[in-house]
C-alpha atoms as a PDB file:
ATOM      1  CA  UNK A   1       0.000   0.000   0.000  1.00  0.00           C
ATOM      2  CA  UNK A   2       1.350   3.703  -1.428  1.00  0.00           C
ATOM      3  CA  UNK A   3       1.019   6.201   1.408  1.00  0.00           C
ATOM      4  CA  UNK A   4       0.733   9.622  -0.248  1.00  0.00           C
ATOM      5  CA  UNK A   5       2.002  12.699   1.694  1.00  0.00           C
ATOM      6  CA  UNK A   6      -0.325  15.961   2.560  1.00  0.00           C
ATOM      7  CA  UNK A   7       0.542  18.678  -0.261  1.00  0.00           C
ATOM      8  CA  UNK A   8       1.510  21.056   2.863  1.00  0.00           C
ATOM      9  CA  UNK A   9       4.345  18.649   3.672  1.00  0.00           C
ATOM     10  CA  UNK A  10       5.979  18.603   0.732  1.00  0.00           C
ATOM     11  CA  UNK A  11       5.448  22.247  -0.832  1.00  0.00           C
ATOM     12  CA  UNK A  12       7.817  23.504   1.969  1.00  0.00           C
ATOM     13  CA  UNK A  13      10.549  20.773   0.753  1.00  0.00           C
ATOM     14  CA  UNK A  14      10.789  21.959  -2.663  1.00  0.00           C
ATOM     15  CA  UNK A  15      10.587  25.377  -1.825  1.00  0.00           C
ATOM     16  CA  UNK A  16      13.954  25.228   0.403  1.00  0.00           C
ATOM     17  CA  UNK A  17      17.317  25.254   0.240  1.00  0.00           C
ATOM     18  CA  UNK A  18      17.994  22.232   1.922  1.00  0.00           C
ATOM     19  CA  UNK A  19      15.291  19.455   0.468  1.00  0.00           C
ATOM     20  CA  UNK A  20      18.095  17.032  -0.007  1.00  0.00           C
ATOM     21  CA  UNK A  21      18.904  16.494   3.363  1.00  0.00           C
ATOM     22  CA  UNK A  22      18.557  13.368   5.280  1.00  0.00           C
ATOM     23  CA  UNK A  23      16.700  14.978   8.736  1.00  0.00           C
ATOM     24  CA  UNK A  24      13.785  14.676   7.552  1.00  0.00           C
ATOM     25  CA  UNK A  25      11.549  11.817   9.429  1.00  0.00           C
ATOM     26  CA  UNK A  26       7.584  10.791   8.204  1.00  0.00           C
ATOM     27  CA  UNK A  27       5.365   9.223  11.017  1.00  0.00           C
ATOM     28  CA  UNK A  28       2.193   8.087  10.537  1.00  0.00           C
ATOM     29  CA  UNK A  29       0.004   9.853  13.795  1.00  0.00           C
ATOM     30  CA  UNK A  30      -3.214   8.852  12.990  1.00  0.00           C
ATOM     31  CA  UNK A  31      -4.764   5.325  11.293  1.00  0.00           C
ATOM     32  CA  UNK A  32      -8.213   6.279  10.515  1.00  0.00           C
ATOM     33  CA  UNK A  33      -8.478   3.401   8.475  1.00  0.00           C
ATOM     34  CA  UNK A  34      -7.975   1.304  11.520  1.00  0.00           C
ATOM     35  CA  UNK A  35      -9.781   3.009  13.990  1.00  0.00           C
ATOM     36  CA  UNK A  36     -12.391   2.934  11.401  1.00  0.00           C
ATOM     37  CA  UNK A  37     -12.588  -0.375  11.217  1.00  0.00           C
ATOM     38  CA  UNK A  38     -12.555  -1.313  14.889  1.00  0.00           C
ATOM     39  CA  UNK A  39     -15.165   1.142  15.148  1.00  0.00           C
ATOM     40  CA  UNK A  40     -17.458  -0.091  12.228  1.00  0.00           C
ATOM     41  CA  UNK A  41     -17.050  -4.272  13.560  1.00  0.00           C
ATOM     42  CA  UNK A  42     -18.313  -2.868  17.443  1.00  0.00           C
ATOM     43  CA  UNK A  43     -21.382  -1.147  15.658  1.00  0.00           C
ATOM     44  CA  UNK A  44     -22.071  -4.065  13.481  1.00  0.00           C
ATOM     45  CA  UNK A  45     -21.777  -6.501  16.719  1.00  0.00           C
ATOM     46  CA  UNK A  46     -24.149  -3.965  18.462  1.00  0.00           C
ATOM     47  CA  UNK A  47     -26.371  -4.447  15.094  1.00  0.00           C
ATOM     48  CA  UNK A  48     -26.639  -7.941  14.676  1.00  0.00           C
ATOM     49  CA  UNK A  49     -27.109  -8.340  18.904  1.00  0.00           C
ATOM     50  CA  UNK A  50     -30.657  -5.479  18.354  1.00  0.00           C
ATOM     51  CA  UNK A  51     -31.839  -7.783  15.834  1.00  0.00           C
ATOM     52  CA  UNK A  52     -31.781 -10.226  17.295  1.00  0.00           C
ATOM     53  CA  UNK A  53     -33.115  -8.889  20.235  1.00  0.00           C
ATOM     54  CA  UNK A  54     -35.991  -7.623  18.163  1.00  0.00           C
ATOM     55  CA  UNK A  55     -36.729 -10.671  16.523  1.00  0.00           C
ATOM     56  CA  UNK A  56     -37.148 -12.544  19.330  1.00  0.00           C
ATOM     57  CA  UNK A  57     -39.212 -10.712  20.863  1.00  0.00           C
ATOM     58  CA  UNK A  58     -41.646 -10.623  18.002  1.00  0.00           C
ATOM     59  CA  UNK A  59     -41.297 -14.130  17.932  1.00  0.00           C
ATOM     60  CA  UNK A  60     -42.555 -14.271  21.491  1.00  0.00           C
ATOM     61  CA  UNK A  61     -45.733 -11.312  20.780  1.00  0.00           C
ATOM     62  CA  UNK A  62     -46.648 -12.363  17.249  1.00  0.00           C
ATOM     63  CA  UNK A  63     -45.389 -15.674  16.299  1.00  0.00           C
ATOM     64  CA  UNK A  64     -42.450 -17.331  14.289  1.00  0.00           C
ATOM     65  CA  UNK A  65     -43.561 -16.041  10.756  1.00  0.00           C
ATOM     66  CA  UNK A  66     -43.644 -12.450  11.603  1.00  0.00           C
ATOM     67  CA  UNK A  67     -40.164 -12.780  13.400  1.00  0.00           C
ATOM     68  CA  UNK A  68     -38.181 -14.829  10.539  1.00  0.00           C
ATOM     69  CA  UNK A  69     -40.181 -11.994   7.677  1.00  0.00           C
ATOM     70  CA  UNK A  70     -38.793  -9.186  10.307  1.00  0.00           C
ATOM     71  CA  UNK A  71     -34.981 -10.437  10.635  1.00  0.00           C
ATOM     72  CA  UNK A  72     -34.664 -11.119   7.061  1.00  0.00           C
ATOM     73  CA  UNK A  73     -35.987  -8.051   5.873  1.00  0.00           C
ATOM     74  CA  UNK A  74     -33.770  -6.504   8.485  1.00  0.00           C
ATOM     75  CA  UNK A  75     -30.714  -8.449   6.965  1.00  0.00           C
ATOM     76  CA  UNK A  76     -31.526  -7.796   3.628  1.00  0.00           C
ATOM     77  CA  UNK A  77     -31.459  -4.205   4.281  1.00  0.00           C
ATOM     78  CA  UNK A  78     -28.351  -3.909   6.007  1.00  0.00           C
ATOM     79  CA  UNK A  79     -26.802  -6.050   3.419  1.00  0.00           C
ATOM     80  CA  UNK A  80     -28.046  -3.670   0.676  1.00  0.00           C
ATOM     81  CA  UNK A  81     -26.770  -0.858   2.311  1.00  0.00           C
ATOM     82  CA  UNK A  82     -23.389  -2.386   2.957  1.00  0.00           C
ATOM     83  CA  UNK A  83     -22.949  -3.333  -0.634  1.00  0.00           C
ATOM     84  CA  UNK A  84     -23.619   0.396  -1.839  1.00  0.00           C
ATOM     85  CA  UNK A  85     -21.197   1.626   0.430  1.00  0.00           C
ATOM     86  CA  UNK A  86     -18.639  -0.759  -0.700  1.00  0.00           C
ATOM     87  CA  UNK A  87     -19.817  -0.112  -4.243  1.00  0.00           C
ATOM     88  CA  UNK A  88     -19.406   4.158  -3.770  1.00  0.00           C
ATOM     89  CA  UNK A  89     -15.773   3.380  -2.207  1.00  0.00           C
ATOM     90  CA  UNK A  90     -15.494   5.071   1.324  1.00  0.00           C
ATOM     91  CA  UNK A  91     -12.053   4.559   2.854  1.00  0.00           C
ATOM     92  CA  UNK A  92      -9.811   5.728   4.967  1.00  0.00           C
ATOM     93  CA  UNK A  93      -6.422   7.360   4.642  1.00  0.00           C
ATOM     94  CA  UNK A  94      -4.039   7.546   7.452  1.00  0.00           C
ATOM     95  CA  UNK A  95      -3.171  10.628   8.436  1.00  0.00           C
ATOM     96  CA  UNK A  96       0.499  11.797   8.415  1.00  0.00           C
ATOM     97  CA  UNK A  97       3.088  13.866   9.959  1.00  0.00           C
ATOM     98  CA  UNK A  98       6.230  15.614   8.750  1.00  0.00           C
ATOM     99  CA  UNK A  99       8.968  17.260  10.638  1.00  0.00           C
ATOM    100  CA  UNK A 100      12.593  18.422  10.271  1.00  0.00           C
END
């Protein structure tokens, strides 16, 4: 994986006397990409526990019809909506610091 650097890192660099010299050090600060991720698995844990939840518990009012027609249509949401963001392409780029 290419990690491409902020334009305000290296606009300075070519801009100075010294942009050959071998001080400079790149450190990635922030992994949005992985915090991201961690954050997206906990919500979809969280998702699959509410449905569950809820489809038990129509299963318990209403019957075991109404709760498999609930959880799939549930499920066939959330997998629709995944797929679309997949499709459009959000990401995450780490973030990335420069000094001298």
């Amino acid at each position: 994986m290419r990690w491409r650097l902020p334009t305000s890192c290296w606009r300075g660099w070519l801009n100075s006397r010294d942009r050959d010299s071998a001080d400079v050090q790149v450190s990635i600060t922030r992994n949005y990409g992985e915090t991201g991720n961690d954050k997206a698995m906990k919500l979809i844990k969280k998702l699959l526990f509410a449905t569950a939840a809820v489809v038990a518990l129509v299963w318990f009012a209403m019957g075991r019809r109404e709760a498999m027609v609930v959880g799939i249509a549930v499920l066939l949401t959330t997998g629709r909506d995944a797929v679309c963001i997949v499709g459009v392409g959000f990401y995450a780029e780490p973030r990335v610091a420069c000094s001298r």
